[in-house]
C-alpha atoms as a PDB file:
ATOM      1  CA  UNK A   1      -9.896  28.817  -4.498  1.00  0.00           C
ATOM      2  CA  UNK A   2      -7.194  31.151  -6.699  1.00  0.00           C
ATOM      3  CA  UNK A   3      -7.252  30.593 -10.465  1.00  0.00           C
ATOM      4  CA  UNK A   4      -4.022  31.713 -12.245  1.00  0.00           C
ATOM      5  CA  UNK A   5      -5.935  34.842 -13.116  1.00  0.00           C
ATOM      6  CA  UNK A   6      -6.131  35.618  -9.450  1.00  0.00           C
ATOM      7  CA  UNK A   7      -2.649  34.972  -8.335  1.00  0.00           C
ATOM      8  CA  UNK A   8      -1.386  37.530 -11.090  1.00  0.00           C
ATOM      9  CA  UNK A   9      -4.254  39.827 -10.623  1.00  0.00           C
ATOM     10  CA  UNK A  10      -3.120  39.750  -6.488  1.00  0.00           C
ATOM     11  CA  UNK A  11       0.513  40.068  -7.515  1.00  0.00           C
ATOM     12  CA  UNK A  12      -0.066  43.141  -9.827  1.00  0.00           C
ATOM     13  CA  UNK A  13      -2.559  44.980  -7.274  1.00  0.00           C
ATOM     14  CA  UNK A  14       0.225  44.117  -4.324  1.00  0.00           C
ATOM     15  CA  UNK A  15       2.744  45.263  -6.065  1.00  0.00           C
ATOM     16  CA  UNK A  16       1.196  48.648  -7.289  1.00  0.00           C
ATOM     17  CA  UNK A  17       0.354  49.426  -3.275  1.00  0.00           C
ATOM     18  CA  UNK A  18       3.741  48.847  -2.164  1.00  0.00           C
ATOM     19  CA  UNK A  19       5.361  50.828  -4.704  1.00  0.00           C
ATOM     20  CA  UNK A  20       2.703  53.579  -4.299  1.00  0.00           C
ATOM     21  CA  UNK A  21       3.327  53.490  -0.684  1.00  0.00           C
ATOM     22  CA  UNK A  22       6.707  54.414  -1.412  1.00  0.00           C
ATOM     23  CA  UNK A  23       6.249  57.259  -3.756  1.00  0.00           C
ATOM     24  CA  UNK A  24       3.053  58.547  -2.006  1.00  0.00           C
ATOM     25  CA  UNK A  25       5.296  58.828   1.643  1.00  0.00           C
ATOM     26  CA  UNK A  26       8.635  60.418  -0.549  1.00  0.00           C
ATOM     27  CA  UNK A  27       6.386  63.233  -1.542  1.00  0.00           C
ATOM     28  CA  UNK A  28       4.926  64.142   1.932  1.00  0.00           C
ATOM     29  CA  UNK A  29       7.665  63.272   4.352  1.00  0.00           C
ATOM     30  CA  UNK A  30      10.814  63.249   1.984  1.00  0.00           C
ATOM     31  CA  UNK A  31      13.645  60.927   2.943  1.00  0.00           C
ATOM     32  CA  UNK A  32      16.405  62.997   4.562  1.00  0.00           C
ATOM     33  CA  UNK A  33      14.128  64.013   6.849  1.00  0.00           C
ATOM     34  CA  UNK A  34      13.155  60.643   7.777  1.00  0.00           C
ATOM     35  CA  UNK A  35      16.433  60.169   9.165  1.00  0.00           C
ATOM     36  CA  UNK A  36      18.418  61.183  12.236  1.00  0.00           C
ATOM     37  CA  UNK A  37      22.009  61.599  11.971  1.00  0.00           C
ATOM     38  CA  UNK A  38      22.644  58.643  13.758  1.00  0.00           C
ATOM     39  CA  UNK A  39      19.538  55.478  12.534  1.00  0.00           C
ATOM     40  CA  UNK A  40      18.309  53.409  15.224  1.00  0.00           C
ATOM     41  CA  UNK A  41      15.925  51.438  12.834  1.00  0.00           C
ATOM     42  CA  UNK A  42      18.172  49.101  11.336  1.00  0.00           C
ATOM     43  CA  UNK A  43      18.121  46.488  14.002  1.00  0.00           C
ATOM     44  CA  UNK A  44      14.677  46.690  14.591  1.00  0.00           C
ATOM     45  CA  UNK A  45      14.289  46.283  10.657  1.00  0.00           C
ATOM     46  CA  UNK A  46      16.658  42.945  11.027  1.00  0.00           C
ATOM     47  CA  UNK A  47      14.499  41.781  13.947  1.00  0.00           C
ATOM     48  CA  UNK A  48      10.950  42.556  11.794  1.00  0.00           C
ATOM     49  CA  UNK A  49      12.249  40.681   8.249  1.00  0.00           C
ATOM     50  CA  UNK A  50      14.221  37.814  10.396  1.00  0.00           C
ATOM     51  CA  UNK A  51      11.296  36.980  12.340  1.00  0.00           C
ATOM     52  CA  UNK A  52       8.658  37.273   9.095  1.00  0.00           C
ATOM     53  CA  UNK A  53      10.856  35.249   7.335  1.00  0.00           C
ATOM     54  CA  UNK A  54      11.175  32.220   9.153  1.00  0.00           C
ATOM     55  CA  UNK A  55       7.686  32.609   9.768  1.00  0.00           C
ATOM     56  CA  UNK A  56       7.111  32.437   6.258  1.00  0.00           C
ATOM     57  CA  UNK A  57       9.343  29.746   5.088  1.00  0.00           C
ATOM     58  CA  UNK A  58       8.087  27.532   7.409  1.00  0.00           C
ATOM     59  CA  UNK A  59       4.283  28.233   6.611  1.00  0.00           C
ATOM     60  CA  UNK A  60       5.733  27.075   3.105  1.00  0.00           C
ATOM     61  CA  UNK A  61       7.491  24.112   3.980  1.00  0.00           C
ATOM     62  CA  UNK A  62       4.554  22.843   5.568  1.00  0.00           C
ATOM     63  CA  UNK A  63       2.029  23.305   3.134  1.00  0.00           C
ATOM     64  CA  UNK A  64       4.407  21.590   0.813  1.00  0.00           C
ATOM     65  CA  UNK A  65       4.861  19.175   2.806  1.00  0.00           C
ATOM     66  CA  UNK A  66       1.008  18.579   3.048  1.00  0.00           C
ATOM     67  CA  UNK A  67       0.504  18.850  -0.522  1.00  0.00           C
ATOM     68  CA  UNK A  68       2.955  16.195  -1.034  1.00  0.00           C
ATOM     69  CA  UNK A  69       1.391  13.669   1.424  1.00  0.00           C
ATOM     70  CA  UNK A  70      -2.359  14.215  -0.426  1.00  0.00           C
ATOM     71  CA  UNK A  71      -0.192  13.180  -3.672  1.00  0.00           C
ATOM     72  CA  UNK A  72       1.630  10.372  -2.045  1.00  0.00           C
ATOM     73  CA  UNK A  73      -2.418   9.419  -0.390  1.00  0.00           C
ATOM     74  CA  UNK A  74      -3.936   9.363  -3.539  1.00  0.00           C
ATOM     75  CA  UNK A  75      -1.449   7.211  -5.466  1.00  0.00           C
ATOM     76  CA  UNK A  76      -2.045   4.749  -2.336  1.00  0.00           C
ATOM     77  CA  UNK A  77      -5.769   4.588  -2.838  1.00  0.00           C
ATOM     78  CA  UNK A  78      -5.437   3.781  -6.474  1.00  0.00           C
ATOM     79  CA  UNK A  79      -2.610   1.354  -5.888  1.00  0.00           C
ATOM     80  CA  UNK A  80      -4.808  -0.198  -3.466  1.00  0.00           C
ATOM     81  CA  UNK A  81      -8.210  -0.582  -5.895  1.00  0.00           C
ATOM     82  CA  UNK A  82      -6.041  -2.045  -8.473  1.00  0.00           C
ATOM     83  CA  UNK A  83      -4.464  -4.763  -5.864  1.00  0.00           C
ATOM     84  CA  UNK A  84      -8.044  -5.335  -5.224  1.00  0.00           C
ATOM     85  CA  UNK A  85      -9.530  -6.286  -8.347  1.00  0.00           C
ATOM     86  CA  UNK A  86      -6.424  -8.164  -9.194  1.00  0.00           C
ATOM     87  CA  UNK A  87      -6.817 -10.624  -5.425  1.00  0.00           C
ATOM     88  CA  UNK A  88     -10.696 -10.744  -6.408  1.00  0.00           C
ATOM     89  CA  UNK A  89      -9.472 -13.314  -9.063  1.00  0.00           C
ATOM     90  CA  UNK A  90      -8.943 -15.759  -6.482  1.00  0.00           C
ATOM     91  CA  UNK A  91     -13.081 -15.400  -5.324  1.00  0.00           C
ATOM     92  CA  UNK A  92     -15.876 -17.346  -6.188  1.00  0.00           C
ATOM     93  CA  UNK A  93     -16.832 -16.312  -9.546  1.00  0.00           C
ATOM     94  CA  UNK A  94     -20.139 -14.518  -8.358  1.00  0.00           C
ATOM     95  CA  UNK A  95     -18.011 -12.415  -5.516  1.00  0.00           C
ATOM     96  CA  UNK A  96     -15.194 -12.196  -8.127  1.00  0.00           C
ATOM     97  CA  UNK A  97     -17.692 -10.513 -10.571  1.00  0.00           C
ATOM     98  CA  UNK A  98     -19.266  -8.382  -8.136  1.00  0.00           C
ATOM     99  CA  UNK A  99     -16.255  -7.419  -6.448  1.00  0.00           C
ATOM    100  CA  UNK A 100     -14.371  -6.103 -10.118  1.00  0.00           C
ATOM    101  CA  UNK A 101     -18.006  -4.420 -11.030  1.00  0.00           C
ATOM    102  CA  UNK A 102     -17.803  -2.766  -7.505  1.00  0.00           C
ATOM    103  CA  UNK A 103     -13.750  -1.498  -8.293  1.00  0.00           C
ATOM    104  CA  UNK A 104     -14.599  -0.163 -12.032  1.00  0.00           C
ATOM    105  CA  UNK A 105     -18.098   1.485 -10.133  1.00  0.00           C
ATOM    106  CA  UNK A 106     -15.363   3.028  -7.576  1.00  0.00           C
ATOM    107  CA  UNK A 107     -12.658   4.460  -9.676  1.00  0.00           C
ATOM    108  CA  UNK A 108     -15.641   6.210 -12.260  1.00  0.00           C
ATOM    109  CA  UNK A 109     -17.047   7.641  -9.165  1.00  0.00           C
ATOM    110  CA  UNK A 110     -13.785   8.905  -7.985  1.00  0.00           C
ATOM    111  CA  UNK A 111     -13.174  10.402 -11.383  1.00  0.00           C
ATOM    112  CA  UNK A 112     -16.394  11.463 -12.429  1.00  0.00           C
ATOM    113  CA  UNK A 113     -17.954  12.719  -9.014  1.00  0.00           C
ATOM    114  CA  UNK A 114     -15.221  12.702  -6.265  1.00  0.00           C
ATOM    115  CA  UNK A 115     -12.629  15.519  -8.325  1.00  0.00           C
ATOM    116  CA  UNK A 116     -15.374  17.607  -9.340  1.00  0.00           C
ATOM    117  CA  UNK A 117     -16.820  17.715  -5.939  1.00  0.00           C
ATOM    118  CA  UNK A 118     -13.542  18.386  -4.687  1.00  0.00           C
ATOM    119  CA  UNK A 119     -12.964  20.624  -7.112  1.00  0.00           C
ATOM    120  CA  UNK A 120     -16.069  22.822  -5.615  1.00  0.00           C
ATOM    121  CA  UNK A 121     -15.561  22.649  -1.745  1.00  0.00           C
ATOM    122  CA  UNK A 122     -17.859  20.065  -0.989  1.00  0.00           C
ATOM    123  CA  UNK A 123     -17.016  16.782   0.636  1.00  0.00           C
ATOM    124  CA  UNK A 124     -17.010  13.607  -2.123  1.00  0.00           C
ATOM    125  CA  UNK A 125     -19.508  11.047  -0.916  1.00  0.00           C
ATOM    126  CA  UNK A 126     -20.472   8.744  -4.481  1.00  0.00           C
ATOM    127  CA  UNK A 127     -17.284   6.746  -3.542  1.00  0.00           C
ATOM    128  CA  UNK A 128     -18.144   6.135  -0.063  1.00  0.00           C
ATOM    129  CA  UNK A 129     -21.572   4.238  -1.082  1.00  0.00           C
ATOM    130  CA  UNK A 130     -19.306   1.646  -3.421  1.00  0.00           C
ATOM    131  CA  UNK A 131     -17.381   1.515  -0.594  1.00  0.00           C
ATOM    132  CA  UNK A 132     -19.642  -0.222   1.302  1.00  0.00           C
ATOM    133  CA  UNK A 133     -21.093  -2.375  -1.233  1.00  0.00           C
ATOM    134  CA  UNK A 134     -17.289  -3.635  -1.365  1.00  0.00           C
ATOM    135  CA  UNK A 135     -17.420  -4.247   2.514  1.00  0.00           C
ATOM    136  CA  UNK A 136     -20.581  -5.925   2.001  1.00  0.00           C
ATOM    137  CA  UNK A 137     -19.279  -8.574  -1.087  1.00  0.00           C
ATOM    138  CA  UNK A 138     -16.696  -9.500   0.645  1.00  0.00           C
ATOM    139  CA  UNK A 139     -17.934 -10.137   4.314  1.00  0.00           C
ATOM    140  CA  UNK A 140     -21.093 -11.835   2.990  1.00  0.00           C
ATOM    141  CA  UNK A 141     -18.587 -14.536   0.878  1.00  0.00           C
ATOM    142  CA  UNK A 142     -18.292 -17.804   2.491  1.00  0.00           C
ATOM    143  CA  UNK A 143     -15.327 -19.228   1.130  1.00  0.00           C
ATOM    144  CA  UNK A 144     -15.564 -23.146  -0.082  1.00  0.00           C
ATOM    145  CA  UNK A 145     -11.621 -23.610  -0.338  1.00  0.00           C
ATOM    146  CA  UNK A 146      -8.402 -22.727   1.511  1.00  0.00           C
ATOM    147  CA  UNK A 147      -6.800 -20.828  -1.426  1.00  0.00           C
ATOM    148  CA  UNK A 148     -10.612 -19.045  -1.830  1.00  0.00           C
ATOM    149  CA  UNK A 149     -10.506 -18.320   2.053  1.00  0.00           C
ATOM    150  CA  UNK A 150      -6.722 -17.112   1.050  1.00  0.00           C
ATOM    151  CA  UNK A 151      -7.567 -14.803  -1.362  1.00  0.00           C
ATOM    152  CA  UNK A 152     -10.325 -13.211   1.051  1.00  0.00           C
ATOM    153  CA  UNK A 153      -7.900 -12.144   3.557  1.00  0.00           C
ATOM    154  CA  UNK A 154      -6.390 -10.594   1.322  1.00  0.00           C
ATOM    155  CA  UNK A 155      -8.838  -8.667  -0.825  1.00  0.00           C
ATOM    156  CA  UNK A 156     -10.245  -7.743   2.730  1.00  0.00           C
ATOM    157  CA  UNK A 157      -6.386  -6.362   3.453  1.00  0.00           C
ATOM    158  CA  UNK A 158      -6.312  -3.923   0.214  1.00  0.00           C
ATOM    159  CA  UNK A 159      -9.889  -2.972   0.831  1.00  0.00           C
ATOM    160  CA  UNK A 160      -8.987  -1.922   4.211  1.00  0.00           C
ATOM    161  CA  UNK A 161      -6.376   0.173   3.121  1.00  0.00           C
ATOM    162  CA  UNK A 162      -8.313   1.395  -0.214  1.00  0.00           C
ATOM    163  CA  UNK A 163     -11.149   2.683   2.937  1.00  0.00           C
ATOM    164  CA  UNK A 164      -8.483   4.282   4.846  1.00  0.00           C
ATOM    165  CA  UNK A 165      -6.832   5.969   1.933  1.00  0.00           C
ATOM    166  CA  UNK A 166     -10.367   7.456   0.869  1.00  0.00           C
ATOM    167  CA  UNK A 167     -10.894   8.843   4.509  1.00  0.00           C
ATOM    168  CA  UNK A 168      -7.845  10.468   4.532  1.00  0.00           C
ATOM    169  CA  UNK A 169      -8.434  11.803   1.359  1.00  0.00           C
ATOM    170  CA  UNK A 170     -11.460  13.125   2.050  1.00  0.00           C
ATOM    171  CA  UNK A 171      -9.924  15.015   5.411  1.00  0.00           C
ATOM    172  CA  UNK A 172      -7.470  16.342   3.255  1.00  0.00           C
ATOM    173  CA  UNK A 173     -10.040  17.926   1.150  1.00  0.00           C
ATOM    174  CA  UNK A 174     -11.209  19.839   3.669  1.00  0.00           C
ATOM    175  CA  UNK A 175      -8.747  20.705   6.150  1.00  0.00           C
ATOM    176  CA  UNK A 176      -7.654  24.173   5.814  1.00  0.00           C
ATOM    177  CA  UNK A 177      -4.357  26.279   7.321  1.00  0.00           C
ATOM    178  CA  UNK A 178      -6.128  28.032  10.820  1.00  0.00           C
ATOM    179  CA  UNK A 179      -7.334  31.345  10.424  1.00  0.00           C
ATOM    180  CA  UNK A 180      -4.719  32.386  13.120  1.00  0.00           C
ATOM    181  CA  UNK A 181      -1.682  31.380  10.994  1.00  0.00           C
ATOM    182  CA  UNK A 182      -2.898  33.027   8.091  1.00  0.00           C
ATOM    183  CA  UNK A 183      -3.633  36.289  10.281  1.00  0.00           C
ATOM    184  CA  UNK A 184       0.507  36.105  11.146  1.00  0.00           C
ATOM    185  CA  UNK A 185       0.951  36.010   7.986  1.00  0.00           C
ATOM    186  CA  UNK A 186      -1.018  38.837   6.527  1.00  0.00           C
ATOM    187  CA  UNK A 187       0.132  40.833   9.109  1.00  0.00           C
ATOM    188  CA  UNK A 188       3.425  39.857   9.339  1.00  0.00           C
ATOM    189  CA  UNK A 189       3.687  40.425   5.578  1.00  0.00           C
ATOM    190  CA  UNK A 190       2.141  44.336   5.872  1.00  0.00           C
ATOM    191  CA  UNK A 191       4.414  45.407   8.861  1.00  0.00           C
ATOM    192  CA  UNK A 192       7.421  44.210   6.627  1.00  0.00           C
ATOM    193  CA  UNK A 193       6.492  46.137   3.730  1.00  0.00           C
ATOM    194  CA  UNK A 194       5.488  48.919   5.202  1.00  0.00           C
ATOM    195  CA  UNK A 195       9.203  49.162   7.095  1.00  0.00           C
ATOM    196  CA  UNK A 196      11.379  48.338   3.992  1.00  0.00           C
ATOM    197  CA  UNK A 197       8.958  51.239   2.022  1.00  0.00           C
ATOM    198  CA  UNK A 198       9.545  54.017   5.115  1.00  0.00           C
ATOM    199  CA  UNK A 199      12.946  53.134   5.961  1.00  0.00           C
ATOM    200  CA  UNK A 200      14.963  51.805   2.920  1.00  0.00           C
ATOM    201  CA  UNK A 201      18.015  53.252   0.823  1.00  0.00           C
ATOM    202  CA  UNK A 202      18.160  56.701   0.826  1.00  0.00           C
ATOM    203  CA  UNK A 203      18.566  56.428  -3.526  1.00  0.00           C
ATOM    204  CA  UNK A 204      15.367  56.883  -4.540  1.00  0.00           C
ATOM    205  CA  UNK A 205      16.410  54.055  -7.106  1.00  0.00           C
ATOM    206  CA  UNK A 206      17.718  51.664  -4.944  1.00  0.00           C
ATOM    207  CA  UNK A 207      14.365  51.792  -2.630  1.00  0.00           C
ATOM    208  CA  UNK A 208      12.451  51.530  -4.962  1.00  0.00           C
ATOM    209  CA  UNK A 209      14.140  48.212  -6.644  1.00  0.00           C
ATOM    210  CA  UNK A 210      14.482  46.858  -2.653  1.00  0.00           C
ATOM    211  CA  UNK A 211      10.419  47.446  -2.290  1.00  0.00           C
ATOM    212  CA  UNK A 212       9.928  45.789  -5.510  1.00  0.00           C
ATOM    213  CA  UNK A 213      11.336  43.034  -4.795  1.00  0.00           C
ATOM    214  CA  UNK A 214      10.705  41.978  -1.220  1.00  0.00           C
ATOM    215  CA  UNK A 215       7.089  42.735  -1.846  1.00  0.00           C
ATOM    216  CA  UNK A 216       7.129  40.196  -4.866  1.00  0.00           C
ATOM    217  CA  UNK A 217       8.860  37.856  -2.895  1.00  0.00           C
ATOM    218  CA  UNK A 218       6.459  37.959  -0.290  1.00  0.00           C
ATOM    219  CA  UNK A 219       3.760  37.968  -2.225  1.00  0.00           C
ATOM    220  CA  UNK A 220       4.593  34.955  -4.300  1.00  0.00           C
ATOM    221  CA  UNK A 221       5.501  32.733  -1.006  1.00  0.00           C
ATOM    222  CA  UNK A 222       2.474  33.741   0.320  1.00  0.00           C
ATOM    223  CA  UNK A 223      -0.085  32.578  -2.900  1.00  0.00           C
ATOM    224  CA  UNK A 224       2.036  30.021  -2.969  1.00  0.00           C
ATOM    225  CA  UNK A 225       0.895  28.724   0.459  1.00  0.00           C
ATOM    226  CA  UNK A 226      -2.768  30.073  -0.362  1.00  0.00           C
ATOM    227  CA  UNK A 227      -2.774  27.553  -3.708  1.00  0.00           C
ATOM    228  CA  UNK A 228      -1.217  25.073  -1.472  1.00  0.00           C
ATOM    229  CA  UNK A 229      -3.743  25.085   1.608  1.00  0.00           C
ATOM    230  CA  UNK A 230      -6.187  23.270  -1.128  1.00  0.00           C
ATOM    231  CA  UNK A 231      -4.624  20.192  -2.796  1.00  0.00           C
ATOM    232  CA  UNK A 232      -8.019  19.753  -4.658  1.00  0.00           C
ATOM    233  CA  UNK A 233      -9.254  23.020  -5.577  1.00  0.00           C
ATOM    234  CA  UNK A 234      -7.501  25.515  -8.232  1.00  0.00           C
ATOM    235  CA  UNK A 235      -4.654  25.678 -10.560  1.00  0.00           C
ATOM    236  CA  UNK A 236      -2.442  24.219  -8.335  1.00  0.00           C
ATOM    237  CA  UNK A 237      -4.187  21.192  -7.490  1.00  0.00           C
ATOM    238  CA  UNK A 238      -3.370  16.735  -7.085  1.00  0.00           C
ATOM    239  CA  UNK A 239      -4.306  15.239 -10.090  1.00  0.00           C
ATOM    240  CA  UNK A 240      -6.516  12.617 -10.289  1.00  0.00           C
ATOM    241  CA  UNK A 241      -3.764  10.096 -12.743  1.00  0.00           C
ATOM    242  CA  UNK A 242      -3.226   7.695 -10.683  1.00  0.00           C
ATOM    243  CA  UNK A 243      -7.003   6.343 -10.589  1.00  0.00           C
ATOM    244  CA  UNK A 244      -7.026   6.937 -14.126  1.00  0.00           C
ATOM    245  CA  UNK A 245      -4.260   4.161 -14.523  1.00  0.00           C
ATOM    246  CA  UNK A 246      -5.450   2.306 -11.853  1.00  0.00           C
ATOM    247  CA  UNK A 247      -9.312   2.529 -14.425  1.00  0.00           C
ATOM    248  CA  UNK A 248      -6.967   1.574 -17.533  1.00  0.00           C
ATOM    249  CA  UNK A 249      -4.923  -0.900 -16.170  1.00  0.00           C
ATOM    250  CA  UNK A 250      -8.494  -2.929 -14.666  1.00  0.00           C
ATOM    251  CA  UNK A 251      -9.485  -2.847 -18.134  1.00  0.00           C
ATOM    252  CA  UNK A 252      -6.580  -4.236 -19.461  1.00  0.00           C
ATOM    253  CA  UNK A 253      -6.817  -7.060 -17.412  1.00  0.00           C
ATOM    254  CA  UNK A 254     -10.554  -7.466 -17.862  1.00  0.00           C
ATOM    255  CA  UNK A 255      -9.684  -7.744 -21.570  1.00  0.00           C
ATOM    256  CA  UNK A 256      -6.665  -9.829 -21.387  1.00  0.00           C
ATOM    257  CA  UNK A 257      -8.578 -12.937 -19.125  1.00  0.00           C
ATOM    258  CA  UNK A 258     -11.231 -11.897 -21.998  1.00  0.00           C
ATOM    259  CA  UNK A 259      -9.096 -13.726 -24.294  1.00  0.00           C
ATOM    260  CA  UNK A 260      -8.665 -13.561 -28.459  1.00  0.00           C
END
């Protein structure tokens, strides 16, 4: 888990290497005679930073991707608690009670015990016991009339998809990118700067401006993915809004068929 403090702390301490690199190898093996008269590095160079850099972007696009399918996840699971508790208004009052107590119980937990949990690696389980008190309202309700056996199906329907949003959530939550990708990148990311620091312009200037900024580039793609690869955890992280709406708008409704 990066903090904001880490990314720039990475990003500074990244950027000082490279850029040492450079000055450290221009003292002790000076740049003309790094060079033949006639360079046979450039198309290897191409090759290296072609290959690293569709590497990269698609690493990125990816974890983007993936971030934006937790979001998308989560705003199902609270659309789906809130479609609950408003089809429970079709139950028997004692499963209708229940049934609202259980959805208030379940978007508290989510807030209060799920994010934080989250938030620290481990795997959110407070939701998955109101969960199953849900499951067991509902399939223990006989209904006495056809619009009563009506609204059941349904509640059962948004239930079923509140359960499956949860599980993917909680997947999500854990999965990480595989160590093997991330040793690609890392080491696609070294070779890269290493080449454009030993075999860049040959102004001292101009090399050092083309090392600066590839290595920022690279380096910001890369935390990028890293703050990415957890949708829960640090500064870059899916907010939890949407069950907070879903928690207002129940109580809206609870105080609106309150009455004056």
């Amino acid at each position: 888990m990066l903090t904001i403090v880490d990314n720039i702390l990475i990003l500074i301490g990244v950027m000082s290497a490279s850029i040492l690199y450079m000055v450290t190898l221009n003292r002790f093996w000076p740049t003309k005679d790094r060079y033949a008269e006639e360079d046979l590095v450039g198309w290897q160079l191409n090759i290296l930073a072609t290959t690293y850099a569709v590497i990269l972007g698609f690493m990125f696009y990816t974890e983007w991707t993936t971030f934006t399918a937790v979001k998308l996840n989560v705003e199902m699971e609270a659309s789906a608690l809130q479609n609950l508790y408003r089809v429970s208004d079709g139950l028997p009052d004692d499963s209708r009670v229940a049934l609202q107590a259980q959805a208030h119980a379940y978007a508290s937990a989510a807030l209060n015990a799920d994010w934080p949990d989250m938030a620290a690696g481990h795997v959110p389980e407070q939701t998955h016991a109101v969960n199953q008190r849900m499951w067991k309202i509902l399939m223990s309700m006989r209904a006495g009339t056809p619009s009563e056996s009506n609204a059941q199906d349904h509640a059962l329907s948004e239930l079923s998809s509140l359960t499956q949003a949860r599980r993917i959530r909680v997947l999500q939550s854990v999965s990480r990118l595989p160590t093997i990708f991330w040793c690609v990148l890392v080491v696609g990311a070294v070779l890269t700067i290493l080449s454009v620091g030993t075999f860049g312009s040959r102004v001292y200037w101009l090399h050092a401006f083309q090392v600066f900024s590839l290595t920022l580039l690279i380096t910001l793609a890369m935390l990028a993915i890293a703050d990415l690869n957890r949708p829960f955890q640090g500064w870059v992280h899916v907010d939890n809004y949407p069950l907070q709406r879903a928690r207002q708008n129940m109580h809206e409704i609870l105080l609106d068929s309150a009455g004056p």
